[in-house]
PDB file of N, CA and C in Angstrom:
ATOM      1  N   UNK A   1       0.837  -1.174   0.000  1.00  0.00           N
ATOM      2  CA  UNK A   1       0.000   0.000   0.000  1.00  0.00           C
ATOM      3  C   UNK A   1       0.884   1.240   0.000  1.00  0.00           C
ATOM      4  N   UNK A   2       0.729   2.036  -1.226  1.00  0.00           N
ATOM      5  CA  UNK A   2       1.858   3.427  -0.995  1.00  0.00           C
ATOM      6  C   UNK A   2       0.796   4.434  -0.541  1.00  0.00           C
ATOM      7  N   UNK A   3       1.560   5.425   0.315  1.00  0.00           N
ATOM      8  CA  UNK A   3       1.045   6.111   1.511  1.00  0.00           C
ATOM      9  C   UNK A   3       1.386   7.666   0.427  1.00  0.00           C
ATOM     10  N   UNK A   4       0.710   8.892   0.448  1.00  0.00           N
ATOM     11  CA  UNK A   4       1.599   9.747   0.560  1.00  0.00           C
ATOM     12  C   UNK A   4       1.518  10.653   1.329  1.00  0.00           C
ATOM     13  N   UNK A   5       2.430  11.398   1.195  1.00  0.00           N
ATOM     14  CA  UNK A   5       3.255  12.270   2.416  1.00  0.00           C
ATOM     15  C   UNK A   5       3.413  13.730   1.764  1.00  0.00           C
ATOM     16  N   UNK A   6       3.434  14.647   2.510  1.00  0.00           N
ATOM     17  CA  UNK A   6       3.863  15.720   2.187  1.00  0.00           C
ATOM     18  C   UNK A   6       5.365  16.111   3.395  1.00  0.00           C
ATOM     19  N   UNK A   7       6.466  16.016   2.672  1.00  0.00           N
ATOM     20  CA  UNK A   7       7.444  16.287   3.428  1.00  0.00           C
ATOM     21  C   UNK A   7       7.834  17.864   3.518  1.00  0.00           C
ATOM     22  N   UNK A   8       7.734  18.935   4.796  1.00  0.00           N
ATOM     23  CA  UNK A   8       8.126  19.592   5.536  1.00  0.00           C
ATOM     24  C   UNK A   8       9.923  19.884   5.284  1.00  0.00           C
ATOM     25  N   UNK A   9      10.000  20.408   4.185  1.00  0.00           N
ATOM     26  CA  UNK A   9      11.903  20.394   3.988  1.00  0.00           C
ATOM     27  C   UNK A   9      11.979  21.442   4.534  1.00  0.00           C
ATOM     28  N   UNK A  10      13.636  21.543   5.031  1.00  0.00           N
ATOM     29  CA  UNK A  10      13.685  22.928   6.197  1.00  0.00           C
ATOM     30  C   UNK A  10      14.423  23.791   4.530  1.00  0.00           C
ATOM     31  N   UNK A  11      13.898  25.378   4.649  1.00  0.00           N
ATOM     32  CA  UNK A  11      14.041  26.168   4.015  1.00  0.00           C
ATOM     33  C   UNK A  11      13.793  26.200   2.837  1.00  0.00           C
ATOM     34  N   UNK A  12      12.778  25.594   2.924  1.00  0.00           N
ATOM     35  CA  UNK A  12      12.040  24.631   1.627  1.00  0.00           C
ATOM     36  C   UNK A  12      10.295  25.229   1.183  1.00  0.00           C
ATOM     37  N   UNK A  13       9.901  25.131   0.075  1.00  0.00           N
ATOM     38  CA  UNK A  13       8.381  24.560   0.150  1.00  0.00           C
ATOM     39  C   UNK A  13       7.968  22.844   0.531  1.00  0.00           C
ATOM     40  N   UNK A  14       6.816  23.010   0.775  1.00  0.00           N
ATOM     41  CA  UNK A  14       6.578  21.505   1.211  1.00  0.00           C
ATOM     42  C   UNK A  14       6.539  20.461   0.071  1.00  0.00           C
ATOM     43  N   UNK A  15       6.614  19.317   0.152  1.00  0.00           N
ATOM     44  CA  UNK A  15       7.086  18.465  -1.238  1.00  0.00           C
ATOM     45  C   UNK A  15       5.910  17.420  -0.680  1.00  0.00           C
ATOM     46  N   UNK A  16       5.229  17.179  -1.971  1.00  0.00           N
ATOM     47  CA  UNK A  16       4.152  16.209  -1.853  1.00  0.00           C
ATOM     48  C   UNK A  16       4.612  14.951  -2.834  1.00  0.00           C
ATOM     49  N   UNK A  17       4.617  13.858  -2.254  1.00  0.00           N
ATOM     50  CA  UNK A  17       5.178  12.530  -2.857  1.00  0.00           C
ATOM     51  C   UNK A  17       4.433  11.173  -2.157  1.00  0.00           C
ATOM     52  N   UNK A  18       4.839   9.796  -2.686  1.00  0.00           N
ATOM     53  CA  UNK A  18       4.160   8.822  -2.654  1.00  0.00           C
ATOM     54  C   UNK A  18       5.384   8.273  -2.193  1.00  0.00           C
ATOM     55  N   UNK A  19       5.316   7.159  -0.638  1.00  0.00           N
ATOM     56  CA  UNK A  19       6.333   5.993  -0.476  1.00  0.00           C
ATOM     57  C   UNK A  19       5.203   4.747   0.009  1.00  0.00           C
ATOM     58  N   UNK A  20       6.444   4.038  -0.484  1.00  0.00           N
ATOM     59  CA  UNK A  20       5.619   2.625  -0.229  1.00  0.00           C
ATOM     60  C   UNK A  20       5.257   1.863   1.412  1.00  0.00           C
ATOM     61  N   UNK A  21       6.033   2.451   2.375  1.00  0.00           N
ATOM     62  CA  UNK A  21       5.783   2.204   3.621  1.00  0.00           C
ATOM     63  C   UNK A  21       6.642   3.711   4.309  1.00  0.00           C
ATOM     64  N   UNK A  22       5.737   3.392   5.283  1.00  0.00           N
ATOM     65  CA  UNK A  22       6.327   4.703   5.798  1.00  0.00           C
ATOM     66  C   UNK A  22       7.511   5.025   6.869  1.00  0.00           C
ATOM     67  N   UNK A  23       8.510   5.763   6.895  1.00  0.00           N
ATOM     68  CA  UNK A  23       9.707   5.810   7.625  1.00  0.00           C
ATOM     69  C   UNK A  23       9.524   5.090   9.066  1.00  0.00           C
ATOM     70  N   UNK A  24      10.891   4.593   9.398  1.00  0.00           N
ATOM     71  CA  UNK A  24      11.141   4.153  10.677  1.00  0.00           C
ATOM     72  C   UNK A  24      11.985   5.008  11.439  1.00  0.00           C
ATOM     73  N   UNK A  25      11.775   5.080  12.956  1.00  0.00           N
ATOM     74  CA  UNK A  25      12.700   5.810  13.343  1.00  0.00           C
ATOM     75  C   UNK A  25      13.609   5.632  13.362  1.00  0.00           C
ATOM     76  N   UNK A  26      14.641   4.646  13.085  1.00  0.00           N
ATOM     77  CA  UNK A  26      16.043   4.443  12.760  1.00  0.00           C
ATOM     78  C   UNK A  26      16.125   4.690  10.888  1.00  0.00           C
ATOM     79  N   UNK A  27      15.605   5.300  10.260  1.00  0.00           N
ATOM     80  CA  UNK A  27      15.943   5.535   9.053  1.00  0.00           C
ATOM     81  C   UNK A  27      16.435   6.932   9.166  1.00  0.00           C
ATOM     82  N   UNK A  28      17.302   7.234   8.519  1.00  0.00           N
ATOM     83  CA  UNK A  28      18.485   8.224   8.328  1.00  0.00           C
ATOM     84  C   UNK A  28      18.298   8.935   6.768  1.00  0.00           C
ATOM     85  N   UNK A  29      17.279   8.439   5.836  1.00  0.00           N
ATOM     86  CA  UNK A  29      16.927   8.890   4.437  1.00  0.00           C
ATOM     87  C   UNK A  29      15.372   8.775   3.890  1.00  0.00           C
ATOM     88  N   UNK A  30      14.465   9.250   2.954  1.00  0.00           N
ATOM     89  CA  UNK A  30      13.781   8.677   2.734  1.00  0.00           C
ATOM     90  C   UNK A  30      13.172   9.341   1.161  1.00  0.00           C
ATOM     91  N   UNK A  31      12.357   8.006   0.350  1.00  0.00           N
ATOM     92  CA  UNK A  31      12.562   7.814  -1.106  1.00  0.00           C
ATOM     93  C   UNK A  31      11.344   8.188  -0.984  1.00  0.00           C
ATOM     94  N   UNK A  32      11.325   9.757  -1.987  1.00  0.00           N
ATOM     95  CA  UNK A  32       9.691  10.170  -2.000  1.00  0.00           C
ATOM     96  C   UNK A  32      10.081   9.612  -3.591  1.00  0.00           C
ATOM     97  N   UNK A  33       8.674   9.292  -4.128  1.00  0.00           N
ATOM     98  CA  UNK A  33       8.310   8.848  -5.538  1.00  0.00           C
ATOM     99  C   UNK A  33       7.140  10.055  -5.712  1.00  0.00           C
ATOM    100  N   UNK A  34       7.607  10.503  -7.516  1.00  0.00           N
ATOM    101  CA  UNK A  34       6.515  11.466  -7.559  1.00  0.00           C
ATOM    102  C   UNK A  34       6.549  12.664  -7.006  1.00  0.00           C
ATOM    103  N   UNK A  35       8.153  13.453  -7.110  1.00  0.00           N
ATOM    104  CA  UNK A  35       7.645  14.681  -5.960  1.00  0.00           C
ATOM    105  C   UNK A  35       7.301  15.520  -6.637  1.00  0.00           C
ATOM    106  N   UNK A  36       6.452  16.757  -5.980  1.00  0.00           N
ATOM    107  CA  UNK A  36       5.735  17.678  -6.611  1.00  0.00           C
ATOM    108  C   UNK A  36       5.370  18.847  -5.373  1.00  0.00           C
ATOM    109  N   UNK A  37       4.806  19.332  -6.009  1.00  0.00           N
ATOM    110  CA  UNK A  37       4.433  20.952  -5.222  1.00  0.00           C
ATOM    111  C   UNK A  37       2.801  20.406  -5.050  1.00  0.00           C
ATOM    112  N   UNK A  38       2.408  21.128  -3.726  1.00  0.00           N
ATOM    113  CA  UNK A  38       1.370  20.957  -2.992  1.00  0.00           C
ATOM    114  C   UNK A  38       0.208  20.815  -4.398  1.00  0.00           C
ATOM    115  N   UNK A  39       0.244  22.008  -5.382  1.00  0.00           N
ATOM    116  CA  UNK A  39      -0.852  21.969  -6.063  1.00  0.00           C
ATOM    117  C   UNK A  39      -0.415  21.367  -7.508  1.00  0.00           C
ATOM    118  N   UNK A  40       0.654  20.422  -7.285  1.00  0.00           N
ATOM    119  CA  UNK A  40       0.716  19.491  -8.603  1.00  0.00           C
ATOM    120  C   UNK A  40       1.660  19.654  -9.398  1.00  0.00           C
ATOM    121  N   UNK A  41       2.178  20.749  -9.264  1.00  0.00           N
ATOM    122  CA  UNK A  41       3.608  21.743 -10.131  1.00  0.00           C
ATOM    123  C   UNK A  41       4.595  20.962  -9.697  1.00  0.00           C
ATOM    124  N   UNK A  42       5.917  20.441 -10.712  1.00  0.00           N
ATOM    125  CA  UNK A  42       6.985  20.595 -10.762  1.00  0.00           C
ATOM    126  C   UNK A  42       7.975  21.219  -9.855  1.00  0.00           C
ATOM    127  N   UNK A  43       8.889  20.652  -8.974  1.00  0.00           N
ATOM    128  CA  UNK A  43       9.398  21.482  -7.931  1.00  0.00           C
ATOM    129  C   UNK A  43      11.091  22.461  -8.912  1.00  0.00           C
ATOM    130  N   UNK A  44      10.598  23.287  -8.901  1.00  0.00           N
ATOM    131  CA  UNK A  44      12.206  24.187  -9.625  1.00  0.00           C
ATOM    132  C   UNK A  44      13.153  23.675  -9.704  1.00  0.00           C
ATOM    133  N   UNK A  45      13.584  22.632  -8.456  1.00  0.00           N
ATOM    134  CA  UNK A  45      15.273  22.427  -8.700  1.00  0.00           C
ATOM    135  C   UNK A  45      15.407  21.107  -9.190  1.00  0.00           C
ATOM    136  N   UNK A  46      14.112  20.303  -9.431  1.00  0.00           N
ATOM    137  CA  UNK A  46      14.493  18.878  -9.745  1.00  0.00           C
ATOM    138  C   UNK A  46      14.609  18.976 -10.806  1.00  0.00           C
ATOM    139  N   UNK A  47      15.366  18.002 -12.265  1.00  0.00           N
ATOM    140  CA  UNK A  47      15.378  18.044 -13.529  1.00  0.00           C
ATOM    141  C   UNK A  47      13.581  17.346 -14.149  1.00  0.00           C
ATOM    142  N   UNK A  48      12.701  17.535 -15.115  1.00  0.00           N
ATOM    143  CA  UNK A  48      11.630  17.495 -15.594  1.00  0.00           C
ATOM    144  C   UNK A  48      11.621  15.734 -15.287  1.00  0.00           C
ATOM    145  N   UNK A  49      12.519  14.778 -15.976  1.00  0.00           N
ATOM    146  CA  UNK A  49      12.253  13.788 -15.517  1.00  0.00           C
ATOM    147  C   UNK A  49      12.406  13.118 -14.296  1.00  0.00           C
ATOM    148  N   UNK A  50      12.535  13.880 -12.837  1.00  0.00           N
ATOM    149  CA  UNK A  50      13.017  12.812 -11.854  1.00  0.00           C
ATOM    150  C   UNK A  50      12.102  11.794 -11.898  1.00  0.00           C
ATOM    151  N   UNK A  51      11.829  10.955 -11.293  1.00  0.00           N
ATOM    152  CA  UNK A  51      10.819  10.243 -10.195  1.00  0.00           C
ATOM    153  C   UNK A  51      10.807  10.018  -9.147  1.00  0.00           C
ATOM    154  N   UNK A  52      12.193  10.136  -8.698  1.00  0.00           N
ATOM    155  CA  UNK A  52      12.473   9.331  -7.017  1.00  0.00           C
ATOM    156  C   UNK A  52      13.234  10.597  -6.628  1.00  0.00           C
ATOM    157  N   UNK A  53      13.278  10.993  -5.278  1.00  0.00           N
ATOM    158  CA  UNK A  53      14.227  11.633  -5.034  1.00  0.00           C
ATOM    159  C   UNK A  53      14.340  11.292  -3.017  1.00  0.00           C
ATOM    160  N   UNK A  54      15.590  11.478  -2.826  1.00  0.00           N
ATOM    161  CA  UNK A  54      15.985  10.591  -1.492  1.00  0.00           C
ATOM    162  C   UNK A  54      16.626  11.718  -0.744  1.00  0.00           C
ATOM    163  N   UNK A  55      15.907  12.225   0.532  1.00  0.00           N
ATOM    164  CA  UNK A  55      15.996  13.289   1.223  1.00  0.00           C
ATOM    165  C   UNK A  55      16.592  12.546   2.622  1.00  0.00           C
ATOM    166  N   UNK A  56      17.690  13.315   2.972  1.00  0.00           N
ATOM    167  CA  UNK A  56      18.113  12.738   4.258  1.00  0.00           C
ATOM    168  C   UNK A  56      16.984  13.438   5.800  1.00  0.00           C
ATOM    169  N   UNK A  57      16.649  12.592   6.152  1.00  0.00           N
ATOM    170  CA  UNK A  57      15.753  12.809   7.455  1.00  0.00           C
ATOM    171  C   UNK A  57      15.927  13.907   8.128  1.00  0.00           C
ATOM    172  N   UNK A  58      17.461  14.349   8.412  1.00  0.00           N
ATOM    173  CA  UNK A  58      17.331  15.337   9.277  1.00  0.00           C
ATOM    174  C   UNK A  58      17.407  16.921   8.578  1.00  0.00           C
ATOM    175  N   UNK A  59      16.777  16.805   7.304  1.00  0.00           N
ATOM    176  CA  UNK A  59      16.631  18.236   6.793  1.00  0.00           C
ATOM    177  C   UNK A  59      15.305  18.036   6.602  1.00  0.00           C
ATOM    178  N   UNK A  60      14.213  17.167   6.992  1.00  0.00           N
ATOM    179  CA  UNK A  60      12.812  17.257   6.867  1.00  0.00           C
ATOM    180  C   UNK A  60      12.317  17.083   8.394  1.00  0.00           C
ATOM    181  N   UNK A  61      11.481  18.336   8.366  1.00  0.00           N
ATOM    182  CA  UNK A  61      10.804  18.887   9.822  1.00  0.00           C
ATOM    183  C   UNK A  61      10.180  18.574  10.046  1.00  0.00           C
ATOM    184  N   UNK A  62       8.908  18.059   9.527  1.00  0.00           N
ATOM    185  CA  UNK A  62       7.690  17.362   9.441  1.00  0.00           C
ATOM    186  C   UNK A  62       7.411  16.802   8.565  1.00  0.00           C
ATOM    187  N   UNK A  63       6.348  15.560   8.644  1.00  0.00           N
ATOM    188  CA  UNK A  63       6.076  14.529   7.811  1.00  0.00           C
ATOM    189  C   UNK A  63       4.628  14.765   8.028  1.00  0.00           C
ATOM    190  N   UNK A  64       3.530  14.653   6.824  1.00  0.00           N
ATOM    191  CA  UNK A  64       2.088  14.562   7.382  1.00  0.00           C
ATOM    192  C   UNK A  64       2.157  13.074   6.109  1.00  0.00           C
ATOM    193  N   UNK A  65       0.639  12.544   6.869  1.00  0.00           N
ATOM    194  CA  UNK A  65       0.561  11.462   5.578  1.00  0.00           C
ATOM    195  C   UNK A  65      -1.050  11.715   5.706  1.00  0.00           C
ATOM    196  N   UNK A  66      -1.217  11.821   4.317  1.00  0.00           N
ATOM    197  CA  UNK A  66      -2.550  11.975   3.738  1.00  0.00           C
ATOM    198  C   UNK A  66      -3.016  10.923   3.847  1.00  0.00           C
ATOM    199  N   UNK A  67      -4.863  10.629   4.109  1.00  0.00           N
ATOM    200  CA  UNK A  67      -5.220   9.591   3.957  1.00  0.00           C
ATOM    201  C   UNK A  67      -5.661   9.153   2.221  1.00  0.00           C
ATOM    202  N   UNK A  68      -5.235   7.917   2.154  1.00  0.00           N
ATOM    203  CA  UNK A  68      -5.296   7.446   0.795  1.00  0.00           C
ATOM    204  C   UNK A  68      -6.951   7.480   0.137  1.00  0.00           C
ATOM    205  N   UNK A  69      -7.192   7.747  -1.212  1.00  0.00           N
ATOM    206  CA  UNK A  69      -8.574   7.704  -2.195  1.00  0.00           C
ATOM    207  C   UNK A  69      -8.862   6.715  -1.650  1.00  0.00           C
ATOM    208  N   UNK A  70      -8.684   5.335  -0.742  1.00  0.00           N
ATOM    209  CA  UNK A  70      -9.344   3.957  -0.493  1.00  0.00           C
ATOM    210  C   UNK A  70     -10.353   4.977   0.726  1.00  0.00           C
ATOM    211  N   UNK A  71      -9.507   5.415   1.598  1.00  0.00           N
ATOM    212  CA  UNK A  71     -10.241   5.807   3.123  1.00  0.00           C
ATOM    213  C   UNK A  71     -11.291   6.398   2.606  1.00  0.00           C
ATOM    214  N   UNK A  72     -10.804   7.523   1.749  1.00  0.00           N
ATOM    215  CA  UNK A  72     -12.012   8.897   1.318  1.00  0.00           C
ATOM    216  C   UNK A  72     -13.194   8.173   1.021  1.00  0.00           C
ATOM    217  N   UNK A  73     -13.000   6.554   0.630  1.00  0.00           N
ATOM    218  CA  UNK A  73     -14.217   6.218   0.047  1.00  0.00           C
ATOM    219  C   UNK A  73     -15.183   5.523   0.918  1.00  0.00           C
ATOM    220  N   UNK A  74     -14.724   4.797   2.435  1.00  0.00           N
ATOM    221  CA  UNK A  74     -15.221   4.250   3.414  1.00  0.00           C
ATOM    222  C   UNK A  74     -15.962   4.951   3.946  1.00  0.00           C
ATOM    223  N   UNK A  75     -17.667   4.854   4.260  1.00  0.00           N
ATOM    224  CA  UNK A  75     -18.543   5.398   4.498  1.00  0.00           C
ATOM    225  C   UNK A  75     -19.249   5.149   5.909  1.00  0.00           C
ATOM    226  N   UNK A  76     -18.971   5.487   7.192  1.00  0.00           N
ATOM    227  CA  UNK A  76     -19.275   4.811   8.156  1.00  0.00           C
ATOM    228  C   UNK A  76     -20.785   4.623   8.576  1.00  0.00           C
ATOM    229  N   UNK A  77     -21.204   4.558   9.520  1.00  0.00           N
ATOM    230  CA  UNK A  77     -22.474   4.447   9.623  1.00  0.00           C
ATOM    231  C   UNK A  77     -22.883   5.982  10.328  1.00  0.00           C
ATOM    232  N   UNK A  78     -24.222   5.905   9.312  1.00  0.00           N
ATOM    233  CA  UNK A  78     -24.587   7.268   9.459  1.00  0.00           C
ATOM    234  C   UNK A  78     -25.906   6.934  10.088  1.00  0.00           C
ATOM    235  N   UNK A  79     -26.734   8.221  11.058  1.00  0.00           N
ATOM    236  CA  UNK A  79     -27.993   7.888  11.140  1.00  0.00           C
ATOM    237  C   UNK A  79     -28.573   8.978  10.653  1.00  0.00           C
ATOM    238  N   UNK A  80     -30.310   8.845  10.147  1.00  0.00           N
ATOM    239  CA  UNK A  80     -31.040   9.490   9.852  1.00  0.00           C
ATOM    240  C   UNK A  80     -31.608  10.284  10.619  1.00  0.00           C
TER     241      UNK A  80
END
């Protein structure tokens, strides 16, 4: 199941990307797939084709993880 994330880079805009499981606290790097700008744009400094790009942990401040199109679609019980 790939998760995505919007990674928090320090002195950065925020970078929105897809990983396949999500960091451990002993990880020291981590492989966003897909990075991009919050509203879908191309981030300036990557070349047009990246796909992967591998950010060392301690220059990212925060991590959020979006819930995936599966959740958005789970409908709990509602009453009338």
């Amino acid at each position: 199941m790939a998760y995505t994330l919007v990674l928090h880079v320090s002195g950065d805009l925020p970078v929105v990307g897809e990983v396949d499981e999500l960091p451990k606290p002993t990880d020291t790097i981590i492989t966003l797939s897909n990075p991009r700008q919050r509203d879908g744009k191309d981030l300036h400094y990557l070349e047009p084709n990246v796909v992967k790009v591998i950010w060392p942990i301690d220059k990212v401040t925060l991590i959020e993880v979006l819930e995936s199109e599966e959740e958005e679609k789970i409908i709990g019980f509602v009453r009338e």
